[in-house]
C-alpha atoms as a PDB file:
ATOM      1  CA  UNK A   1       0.000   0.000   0.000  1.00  0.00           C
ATOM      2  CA  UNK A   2       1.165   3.333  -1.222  1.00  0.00           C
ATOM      3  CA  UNK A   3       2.180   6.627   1.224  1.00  0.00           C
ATOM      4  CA  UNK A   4       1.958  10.074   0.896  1.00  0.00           C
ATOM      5  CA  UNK A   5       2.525  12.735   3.676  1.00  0.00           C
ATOM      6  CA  UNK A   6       0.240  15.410   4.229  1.00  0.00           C
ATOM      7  CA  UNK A   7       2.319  17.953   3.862  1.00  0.00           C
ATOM      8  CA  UNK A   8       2.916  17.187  -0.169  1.00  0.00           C
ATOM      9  CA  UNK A   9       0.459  17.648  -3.061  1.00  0.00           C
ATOM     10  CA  UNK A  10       0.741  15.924  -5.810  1.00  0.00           C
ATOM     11  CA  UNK A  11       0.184  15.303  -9.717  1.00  0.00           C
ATOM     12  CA  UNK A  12      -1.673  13.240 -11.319  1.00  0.00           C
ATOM     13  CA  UNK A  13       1.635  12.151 -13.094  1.00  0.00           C
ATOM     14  CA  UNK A  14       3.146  10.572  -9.480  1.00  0.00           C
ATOM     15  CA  UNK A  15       5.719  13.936  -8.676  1.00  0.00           C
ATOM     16  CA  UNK A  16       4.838  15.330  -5.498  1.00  0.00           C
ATOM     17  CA  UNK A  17       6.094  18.834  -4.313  1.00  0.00           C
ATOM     18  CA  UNK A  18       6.858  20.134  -0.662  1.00  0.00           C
ATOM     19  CA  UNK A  19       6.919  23.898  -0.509  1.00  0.00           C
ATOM     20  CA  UNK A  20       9.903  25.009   1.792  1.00  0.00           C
ATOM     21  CA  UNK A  21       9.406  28.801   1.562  1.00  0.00           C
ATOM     22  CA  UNK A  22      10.092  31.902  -0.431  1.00  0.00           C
ATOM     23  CA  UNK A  23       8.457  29.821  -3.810  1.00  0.00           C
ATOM     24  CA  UNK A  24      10.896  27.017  -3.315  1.00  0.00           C
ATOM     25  CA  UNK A  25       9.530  23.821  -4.188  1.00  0.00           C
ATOM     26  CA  UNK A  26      11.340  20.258  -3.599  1.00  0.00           C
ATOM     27  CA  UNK A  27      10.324  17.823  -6.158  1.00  0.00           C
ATOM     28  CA  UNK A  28      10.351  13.777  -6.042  1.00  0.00           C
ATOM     29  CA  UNK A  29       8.284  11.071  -7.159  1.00  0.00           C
ATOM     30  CA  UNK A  30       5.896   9.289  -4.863  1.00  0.00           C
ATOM     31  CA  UNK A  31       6.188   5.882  -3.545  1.00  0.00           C
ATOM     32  CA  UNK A  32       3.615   4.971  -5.572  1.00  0.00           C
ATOM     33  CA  UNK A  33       5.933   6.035  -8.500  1.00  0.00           C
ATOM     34  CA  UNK A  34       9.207   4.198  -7.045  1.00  0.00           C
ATOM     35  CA  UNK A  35       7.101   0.771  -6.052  1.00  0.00           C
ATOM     36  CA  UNK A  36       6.044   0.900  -9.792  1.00  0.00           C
ATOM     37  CA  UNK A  37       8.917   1.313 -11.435  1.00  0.00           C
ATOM     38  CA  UNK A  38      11.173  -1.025  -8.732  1.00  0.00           C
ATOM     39  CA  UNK A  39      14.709  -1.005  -8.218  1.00  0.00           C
ATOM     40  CA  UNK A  40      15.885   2.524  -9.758  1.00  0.00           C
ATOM     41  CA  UNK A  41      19.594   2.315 -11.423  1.00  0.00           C
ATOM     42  CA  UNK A  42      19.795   5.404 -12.900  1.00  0.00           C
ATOM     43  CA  UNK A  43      18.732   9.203 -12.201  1.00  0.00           C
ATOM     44  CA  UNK A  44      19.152  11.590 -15.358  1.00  0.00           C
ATOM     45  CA  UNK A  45      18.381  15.055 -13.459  1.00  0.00           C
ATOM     46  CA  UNK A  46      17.553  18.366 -14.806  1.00  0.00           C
ATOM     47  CA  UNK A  47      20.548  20.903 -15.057  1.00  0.00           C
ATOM     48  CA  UNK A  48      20.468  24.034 -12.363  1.00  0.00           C
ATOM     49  CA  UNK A  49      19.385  27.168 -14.506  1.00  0.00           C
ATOM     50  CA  UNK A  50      16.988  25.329 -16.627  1.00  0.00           C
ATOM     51  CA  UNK A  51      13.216  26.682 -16.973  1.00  0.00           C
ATOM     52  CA  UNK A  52      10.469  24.140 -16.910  1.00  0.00           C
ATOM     53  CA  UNK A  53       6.999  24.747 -16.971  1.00  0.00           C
ATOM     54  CA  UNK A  54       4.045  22.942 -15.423  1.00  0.00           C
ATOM     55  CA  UNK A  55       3.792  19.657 -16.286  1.00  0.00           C
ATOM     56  CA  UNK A  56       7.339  19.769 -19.068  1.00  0.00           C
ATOM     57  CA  UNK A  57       9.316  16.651 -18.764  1.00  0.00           C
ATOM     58  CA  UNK A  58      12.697  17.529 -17.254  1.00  0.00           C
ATOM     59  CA  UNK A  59      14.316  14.235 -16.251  1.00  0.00           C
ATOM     60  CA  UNK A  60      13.923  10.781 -16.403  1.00  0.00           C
ATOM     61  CA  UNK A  61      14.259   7.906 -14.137  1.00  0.00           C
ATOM     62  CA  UNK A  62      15.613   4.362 -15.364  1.00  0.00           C
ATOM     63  CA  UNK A  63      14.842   0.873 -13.413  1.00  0.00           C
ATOM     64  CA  UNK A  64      15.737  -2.893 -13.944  1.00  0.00           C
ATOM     65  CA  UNK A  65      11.847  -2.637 -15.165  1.00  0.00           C
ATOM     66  CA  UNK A  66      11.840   0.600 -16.836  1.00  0.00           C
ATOM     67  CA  UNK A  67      12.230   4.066 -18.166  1.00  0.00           C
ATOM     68  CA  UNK A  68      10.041   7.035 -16.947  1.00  0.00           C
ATOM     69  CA  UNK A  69       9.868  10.635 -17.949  1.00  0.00           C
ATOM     70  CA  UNK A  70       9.514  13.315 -14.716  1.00  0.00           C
ATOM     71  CA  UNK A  71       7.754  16.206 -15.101  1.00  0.00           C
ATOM     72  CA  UNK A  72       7.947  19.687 -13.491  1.00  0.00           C
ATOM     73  CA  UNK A  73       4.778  19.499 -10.930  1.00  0.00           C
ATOM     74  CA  UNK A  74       4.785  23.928 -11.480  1.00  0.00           C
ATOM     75  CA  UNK A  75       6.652  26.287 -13.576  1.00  0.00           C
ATOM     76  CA  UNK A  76      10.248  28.092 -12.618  1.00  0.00           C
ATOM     77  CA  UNK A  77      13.689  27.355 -12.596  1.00  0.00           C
ATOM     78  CA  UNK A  78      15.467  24.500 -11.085  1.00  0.00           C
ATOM     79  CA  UNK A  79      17.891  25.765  -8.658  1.00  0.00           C
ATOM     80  CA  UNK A  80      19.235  22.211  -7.130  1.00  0.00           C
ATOM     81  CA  UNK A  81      19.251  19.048  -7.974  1.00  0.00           C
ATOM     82  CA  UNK A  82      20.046  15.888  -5.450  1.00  0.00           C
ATOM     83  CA  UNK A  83      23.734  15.337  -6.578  1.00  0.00           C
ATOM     84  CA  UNK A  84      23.594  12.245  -3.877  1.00  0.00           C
ATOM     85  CA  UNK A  85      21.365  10.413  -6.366  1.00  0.00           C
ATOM     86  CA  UNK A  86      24.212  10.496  -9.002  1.00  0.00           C
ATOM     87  CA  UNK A  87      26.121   8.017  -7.112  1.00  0.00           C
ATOM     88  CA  UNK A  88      23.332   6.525  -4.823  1.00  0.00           C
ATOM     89  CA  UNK A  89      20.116   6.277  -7.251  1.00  0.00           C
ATOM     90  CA  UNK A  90      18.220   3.387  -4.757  1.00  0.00           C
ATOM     91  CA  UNK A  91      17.479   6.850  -2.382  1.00  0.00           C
ATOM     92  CA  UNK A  92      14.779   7.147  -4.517  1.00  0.00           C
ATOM     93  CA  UNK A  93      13.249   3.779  -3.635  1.00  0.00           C
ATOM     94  CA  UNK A  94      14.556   4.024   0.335  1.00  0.00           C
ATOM     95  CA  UNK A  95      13.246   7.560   0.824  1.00  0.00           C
ATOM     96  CA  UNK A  96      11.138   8.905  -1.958  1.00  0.00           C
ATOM     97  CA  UNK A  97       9.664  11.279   0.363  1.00  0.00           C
ATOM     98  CA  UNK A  98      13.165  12.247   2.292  1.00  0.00           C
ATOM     99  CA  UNK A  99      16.511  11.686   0.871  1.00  0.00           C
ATOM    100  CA  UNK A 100      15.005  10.538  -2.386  1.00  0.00           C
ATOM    101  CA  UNK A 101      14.357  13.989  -3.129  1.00  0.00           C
ATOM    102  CA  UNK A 102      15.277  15.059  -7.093  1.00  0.00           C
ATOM    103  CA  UNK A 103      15.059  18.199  -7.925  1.00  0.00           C
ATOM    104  CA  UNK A 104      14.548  21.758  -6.583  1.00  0.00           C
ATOM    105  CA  UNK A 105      12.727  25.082  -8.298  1.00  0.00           C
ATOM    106  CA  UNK A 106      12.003  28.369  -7.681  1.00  0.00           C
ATOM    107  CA  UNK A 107       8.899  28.932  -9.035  1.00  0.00           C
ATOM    108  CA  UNK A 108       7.203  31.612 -11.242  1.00  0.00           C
ATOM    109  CA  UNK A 109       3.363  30.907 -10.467  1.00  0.00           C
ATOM    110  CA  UNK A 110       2.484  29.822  -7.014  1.00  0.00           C
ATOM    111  CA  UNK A 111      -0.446  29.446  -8.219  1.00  0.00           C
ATOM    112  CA  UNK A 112       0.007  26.205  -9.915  1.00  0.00           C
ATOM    113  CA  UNK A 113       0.301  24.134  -6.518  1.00  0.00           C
ATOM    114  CA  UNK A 114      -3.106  25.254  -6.045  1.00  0.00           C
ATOM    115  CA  UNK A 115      -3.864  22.776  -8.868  1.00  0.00           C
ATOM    116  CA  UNK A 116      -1.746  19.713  -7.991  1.00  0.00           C
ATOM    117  CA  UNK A 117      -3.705  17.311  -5.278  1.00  0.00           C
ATOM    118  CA  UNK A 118      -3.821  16.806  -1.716  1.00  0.00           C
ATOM    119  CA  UNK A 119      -2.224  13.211  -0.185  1.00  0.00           C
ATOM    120  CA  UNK A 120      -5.856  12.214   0.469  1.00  0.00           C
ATOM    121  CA  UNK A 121      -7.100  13.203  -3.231  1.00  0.00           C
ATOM    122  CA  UNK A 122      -3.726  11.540  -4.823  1.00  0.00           C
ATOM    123  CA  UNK A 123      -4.089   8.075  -2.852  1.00  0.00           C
ATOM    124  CA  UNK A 124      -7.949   8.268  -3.632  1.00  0.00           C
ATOM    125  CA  UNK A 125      -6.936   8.432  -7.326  1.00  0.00           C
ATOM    126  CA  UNK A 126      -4.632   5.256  -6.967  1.00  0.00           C
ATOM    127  CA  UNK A 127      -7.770   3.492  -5.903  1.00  0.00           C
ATOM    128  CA  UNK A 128      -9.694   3.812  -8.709  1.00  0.00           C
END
């Protein structure tokens, strides 16, 4: 059974976003996302300075099952990216929600997390 913390909203695409302040917005993928795809072996992150828009695939994730676009969650420019998951890309399926974090961006509209979903919304969709 899939998690997702409270404090996160989500897309419909399986990225969830944690606002930490000032329009900063950490990005992963849920455990949803990681369970489905199983053992990650390879993280191709987006490059700091890059614009992305709501919803543009930015990076990809690569598994023993599969390969997976990522898409920005809102619009802005990425600003960090998880350098630990260069060298360590199984964070992603120990800690999707912690260490397993991807991707950071400033963003443009904070407005647009207004349209992602709430943890109970997201894991309601998984039901269905």
């Amino acid at each position: 059974m899939s998690n997702a913390p409270d404090d996160l909203v989500f897309a419909t695409s399986h990225e969830w976003a944690r606002q930490l302040g000032d329009g900063l917005i950490e990005v992963g993928i849920s455990d949803h996302a990681q369970e489905s795809l199983g053992d990650v072996v390879y993280i191709e992150l987006p490059e700091v300075g890059q614009s992305v828009d709501a919803g543009q695939e930015c990076c990809a994730v690569e598994s023993v099952k599969a390969a997976s676009d990522i898409y920005a969650p809102v619009s802005g420019e990425v600003v960090a990216v998880n350098e630990e998951l260069d060298s360590t890309p199984e964070l992603l399926n120990e800690s999707p929600y912690g260490e397993g974090w991807m991707f950071r961006i400033q963003t443009s509209d904070s407005d647009e997390l207004s349209q992602l979903l709430s943890a109970e919304a997201y894991l309601a969709q998984l039901e269905e």
